[in-house]
PDB file of N, CA and C in Angstrom:
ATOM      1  N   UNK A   1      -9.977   0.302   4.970  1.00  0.00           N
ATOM      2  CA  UNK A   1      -9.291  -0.489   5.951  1.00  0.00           C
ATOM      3  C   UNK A   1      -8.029   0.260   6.352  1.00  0.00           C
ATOM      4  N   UNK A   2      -8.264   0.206   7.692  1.00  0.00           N
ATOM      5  CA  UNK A   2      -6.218   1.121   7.884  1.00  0.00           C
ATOM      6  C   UNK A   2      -5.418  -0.198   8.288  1.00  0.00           C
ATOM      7  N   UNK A   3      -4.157   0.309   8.158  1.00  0.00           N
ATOM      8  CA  UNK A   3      -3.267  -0.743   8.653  1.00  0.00           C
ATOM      9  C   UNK A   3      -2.290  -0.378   9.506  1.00  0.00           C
ATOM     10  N   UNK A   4      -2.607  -0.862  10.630  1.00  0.00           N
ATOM     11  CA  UNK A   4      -1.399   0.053  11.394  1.00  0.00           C
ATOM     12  C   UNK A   4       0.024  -1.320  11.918  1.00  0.00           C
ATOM     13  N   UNK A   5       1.236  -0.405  11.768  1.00  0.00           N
ATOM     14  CA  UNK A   5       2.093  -1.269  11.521  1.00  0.00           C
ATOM     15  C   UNK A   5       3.145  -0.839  12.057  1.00  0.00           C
ATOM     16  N   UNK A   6       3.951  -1.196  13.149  1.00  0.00           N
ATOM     17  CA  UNK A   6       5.435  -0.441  13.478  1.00  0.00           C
ATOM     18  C   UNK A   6       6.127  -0.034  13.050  1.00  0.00           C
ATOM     19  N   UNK A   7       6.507   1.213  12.852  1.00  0.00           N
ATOM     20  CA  UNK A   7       7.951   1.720  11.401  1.00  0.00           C
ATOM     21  C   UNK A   7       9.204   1.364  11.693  1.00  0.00           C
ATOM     22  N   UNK A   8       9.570   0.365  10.189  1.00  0.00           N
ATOM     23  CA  UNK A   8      10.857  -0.176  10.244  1.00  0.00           C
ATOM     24  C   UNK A   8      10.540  -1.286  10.816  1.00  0.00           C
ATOM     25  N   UNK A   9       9.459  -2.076  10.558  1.00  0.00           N
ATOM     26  CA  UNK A   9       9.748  -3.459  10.914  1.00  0.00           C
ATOM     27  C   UNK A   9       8.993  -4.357  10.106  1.00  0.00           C
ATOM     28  N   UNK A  10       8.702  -3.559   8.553  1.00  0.00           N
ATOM     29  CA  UNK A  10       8.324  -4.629   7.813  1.00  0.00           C
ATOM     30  C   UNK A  10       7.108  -5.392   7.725  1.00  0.00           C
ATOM     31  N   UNK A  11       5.924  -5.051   8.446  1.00  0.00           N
ATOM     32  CA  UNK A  11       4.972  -5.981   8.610  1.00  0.00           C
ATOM     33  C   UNK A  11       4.049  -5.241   7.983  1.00  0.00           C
ATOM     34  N   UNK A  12       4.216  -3.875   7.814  1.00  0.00           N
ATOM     35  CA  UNK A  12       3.564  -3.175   6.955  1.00  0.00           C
ATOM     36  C   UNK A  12       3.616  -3.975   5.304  1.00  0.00           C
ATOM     37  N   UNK A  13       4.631  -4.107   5.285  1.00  0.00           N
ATOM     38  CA  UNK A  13       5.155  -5.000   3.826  1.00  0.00           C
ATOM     39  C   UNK A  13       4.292  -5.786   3.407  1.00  0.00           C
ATOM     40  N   UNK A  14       4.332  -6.735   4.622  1.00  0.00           N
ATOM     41  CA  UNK A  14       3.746  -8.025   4.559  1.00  0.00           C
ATOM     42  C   UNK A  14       2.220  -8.085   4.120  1.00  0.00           C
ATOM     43  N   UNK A  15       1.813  -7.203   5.368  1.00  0.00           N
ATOM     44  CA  UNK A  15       0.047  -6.993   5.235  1.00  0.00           C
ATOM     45  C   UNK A  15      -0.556  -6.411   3.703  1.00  0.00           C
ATOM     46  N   UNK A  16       0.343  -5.644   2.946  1.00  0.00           N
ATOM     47  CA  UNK A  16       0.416  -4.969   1.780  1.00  0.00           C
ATOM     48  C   UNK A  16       0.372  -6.448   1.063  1.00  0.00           C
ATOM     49  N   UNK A  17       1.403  -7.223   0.895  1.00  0.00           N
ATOM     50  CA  UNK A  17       1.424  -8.326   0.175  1.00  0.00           C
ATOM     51  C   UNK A  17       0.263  -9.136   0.126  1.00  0.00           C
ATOM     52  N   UNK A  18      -0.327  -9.410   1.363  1.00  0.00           N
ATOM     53  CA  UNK A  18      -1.177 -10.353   1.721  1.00  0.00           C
ATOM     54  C   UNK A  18      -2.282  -9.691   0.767  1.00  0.00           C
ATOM     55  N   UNK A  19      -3.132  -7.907   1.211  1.00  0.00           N
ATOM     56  CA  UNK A  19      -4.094  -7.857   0.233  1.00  0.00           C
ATOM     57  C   UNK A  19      -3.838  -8.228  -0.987  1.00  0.00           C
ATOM     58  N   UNK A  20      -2.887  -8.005  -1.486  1.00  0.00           N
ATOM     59  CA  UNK A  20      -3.001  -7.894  -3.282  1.00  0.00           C
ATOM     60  C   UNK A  20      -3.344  -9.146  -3.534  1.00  0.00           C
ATOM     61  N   UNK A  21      -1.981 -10.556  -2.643  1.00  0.00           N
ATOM     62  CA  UNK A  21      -3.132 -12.035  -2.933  1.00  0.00           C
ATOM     63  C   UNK A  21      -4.184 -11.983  -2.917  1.00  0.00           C
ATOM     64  N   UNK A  22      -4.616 -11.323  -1.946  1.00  0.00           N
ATOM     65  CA  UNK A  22      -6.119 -11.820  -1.597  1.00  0.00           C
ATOM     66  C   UNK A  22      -7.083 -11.460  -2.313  1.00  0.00           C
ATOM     67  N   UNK A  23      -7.221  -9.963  -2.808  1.00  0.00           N
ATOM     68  CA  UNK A  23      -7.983  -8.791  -3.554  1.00  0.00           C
ATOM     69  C   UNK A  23      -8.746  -9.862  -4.645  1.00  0.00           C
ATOM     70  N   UNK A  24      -9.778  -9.952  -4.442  1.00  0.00           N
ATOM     71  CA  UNK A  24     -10.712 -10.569  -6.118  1.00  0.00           C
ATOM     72  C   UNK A  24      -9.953  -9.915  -7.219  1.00  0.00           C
ATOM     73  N   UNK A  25     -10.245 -10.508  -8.327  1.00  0.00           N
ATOM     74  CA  UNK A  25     -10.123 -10.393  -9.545  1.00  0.00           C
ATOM     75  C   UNK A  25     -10.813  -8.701 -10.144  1.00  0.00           C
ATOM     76  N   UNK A  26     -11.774  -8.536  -9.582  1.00  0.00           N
ATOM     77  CA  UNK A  26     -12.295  -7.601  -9.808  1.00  0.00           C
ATOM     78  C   UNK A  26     -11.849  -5.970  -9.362  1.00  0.00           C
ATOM     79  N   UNK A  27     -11.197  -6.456  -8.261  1.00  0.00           N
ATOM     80  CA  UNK A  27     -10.338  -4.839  -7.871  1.00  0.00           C
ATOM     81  C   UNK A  27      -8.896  -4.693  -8.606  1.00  0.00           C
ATOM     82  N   UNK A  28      -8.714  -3.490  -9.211  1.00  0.00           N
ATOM     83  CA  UNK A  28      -7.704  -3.809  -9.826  1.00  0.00           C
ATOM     84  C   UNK A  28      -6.607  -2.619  -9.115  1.00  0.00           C
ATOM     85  N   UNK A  29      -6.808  -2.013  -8.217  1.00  0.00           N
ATOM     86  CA  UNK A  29      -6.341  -0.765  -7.731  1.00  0.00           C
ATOM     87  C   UNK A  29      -6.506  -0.248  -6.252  1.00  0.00           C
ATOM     88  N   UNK A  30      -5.858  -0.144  -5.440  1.00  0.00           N
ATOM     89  CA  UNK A  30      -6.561   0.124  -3.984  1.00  0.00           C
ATOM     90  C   UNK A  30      -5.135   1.628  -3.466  1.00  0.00           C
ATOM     91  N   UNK A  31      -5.662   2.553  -2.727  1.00  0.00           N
ATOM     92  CA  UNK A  31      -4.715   3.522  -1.989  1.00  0.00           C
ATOM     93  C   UNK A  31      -4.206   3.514  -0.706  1.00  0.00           C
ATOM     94  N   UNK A  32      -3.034   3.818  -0.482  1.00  0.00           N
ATOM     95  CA  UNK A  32      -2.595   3.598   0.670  1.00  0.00           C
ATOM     96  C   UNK A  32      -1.853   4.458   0.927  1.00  0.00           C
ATOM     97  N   UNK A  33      -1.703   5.105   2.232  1.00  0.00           N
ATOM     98  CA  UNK A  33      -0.782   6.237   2.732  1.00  0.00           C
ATOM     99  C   UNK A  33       0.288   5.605   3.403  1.00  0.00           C
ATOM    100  N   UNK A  34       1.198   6.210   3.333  1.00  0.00           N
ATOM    101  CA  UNK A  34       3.066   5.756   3.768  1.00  0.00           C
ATOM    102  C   UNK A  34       3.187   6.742   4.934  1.00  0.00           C
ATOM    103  N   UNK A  35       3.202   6.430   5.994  1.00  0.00           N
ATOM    104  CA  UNK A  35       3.698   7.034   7.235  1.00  0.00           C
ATOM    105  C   UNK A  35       4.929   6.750   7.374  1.00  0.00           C
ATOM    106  N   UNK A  36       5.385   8.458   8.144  1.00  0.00           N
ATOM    107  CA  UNK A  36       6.896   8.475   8.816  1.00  0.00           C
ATOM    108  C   UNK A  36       7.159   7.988   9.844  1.00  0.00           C
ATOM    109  N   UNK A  37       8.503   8.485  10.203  1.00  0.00           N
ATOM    110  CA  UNK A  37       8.705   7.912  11.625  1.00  0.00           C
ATOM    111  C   UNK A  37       8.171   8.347  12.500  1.00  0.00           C
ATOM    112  N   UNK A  38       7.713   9.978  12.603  1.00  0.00           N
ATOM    113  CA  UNK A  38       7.189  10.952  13.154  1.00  0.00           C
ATOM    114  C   UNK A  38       5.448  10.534  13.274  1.00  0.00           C
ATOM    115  N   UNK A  39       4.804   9.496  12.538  1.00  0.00           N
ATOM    116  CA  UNK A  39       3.697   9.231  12.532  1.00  0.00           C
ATOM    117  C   UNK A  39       2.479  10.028  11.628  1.00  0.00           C
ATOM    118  N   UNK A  40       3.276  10.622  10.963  1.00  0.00           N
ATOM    119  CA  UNK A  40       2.666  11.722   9.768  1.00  0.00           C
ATOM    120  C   UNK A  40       2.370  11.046   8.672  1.00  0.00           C
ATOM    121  N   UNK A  41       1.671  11.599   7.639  1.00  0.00           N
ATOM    122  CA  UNK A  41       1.319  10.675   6.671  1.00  0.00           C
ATOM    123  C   UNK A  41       2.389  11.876   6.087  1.00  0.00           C
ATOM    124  N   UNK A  42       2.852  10.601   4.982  1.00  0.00           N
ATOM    125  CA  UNK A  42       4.143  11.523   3.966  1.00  0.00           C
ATOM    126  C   UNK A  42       3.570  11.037   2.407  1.00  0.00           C
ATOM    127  N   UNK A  43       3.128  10.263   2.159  1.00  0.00           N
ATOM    128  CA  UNK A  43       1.993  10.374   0.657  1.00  0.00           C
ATOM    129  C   UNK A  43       1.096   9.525   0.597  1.00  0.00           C
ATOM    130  N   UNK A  44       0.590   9.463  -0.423  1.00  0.00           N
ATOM    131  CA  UNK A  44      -0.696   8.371  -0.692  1.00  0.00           C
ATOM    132  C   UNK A  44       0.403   7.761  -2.088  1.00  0.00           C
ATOM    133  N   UNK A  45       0.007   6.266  -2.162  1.00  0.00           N
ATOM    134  CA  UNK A  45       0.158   5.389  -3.238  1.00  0.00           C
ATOM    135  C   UNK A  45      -0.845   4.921  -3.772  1.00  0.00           C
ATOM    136  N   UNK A  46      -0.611   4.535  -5.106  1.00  0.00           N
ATOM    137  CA  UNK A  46      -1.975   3.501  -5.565  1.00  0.00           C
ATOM    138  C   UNK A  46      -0.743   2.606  -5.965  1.00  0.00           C
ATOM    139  N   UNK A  47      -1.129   1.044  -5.881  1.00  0.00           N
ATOM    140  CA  UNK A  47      -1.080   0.203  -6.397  1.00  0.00           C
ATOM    141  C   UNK A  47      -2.251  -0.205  -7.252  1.00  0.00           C
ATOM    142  N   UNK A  48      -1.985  -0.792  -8.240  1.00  0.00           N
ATOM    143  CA  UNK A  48      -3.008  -1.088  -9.421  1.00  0.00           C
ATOM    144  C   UNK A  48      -2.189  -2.377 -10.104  1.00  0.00           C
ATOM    145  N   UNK A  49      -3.471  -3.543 -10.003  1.00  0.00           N
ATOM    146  CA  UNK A  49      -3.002  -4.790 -10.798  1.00  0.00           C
ATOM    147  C   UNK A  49      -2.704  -4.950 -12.554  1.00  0.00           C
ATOM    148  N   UNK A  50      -1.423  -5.267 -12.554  1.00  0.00           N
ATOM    149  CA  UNK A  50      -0.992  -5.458 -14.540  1.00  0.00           C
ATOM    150  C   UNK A  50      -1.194  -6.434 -15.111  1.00  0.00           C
ATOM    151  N   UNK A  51      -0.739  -8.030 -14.265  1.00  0.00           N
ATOM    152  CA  UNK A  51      -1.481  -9.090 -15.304  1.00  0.00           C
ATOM    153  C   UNK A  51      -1.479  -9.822 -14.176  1.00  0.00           C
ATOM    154  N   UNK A  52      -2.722 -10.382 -13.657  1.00  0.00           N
ATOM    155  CA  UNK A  52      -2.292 -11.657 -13.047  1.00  0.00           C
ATOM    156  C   UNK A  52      -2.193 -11.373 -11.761  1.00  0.00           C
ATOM    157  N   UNK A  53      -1.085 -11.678 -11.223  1.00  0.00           N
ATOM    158  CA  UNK A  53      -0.876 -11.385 -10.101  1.00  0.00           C
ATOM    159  C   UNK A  53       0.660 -10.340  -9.609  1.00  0.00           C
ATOM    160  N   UNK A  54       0.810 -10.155 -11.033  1.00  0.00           N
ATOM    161  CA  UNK A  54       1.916  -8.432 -10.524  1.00  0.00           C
ATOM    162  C   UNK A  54       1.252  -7.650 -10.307  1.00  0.00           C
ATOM    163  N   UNK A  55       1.783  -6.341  -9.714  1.00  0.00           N
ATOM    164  CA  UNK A  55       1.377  -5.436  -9.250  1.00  0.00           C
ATOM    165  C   UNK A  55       2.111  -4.252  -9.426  1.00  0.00           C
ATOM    166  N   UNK A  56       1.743  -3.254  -9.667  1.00  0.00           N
ATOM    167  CA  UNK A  56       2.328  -1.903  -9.632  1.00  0.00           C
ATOM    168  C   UNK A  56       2.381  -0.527  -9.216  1.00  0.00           C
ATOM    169  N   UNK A  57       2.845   0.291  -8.700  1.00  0.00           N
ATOM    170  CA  UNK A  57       3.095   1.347  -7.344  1.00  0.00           C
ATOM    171  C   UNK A  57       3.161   2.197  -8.225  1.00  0.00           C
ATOM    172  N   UNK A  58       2.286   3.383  -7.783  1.00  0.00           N
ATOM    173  CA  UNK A  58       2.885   5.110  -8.104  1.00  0.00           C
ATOM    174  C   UNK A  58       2.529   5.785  -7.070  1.00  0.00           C
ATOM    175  N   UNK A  59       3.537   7.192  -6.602  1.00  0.00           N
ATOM    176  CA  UNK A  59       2.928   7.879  -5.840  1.00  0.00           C
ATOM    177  C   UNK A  59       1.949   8.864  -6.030  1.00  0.00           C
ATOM    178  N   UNK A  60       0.857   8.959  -5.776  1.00  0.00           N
ATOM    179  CA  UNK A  60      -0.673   9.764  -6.239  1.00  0.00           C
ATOM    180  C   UNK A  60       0.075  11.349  -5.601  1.00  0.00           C
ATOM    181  N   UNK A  61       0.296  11.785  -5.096  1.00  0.00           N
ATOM    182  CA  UNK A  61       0.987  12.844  -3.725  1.00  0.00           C
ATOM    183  C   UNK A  61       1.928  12.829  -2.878  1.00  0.00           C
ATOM    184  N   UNK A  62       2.820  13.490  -2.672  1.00  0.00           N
ATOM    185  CA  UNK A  62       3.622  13.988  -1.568  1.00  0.00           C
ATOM    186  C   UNK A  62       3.125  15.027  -0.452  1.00  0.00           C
ATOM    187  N   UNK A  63       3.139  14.227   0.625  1.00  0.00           N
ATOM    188  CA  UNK A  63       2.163  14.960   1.923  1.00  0.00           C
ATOM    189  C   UNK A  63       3.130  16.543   2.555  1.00  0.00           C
ATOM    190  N   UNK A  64       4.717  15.477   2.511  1.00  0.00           N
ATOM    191  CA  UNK A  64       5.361  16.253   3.699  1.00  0.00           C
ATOM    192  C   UNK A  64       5.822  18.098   3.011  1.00  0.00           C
TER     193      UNK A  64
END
C-alpha cells in the first residue's frame, strides 16, 4: 500500500496511526519509507508490534 501525504502536514502521521489500529493481530511488523521535502525517499522504517497495541520504530536504512 503507498501512502501519499503532503510534507509537513501530518496526515502522514495520522494514516500511520490508523494502520497499526487497524492491522489484525496477526501482523506484527509492516515497512515504510519516509520521504523528503524534495520528494526522495530518505529511509525505510519498520514498525513492529510489542504488546497489545504499542508499537515500535527502527530505521531498516538511510537512503539519502
Amino acid at each position: 500500500m503507498d501512502v501519499l501525504a503532503p510534507y509537513e502536514q501530518g496526515s502522514a502521521v495520522q494514516i500511520i496511526r490508523w494502520v497499526k489500529k487497524n492491522l489484525p493481530d496477526s501482523i506484527d511488523r509492516f515497512r515504510f519509507a519516509r520521504i523528503g521535502a524534495d520528494g526522495a525517499p530518505k529511509r525505510i522504517v519498520e514498525s513492529r508490534r510489542l504488546r497489545g497495541a504499542s508499537w515500535g520504530a527502527r530505521v531498516l536504512s538511510d537512503l539519502a
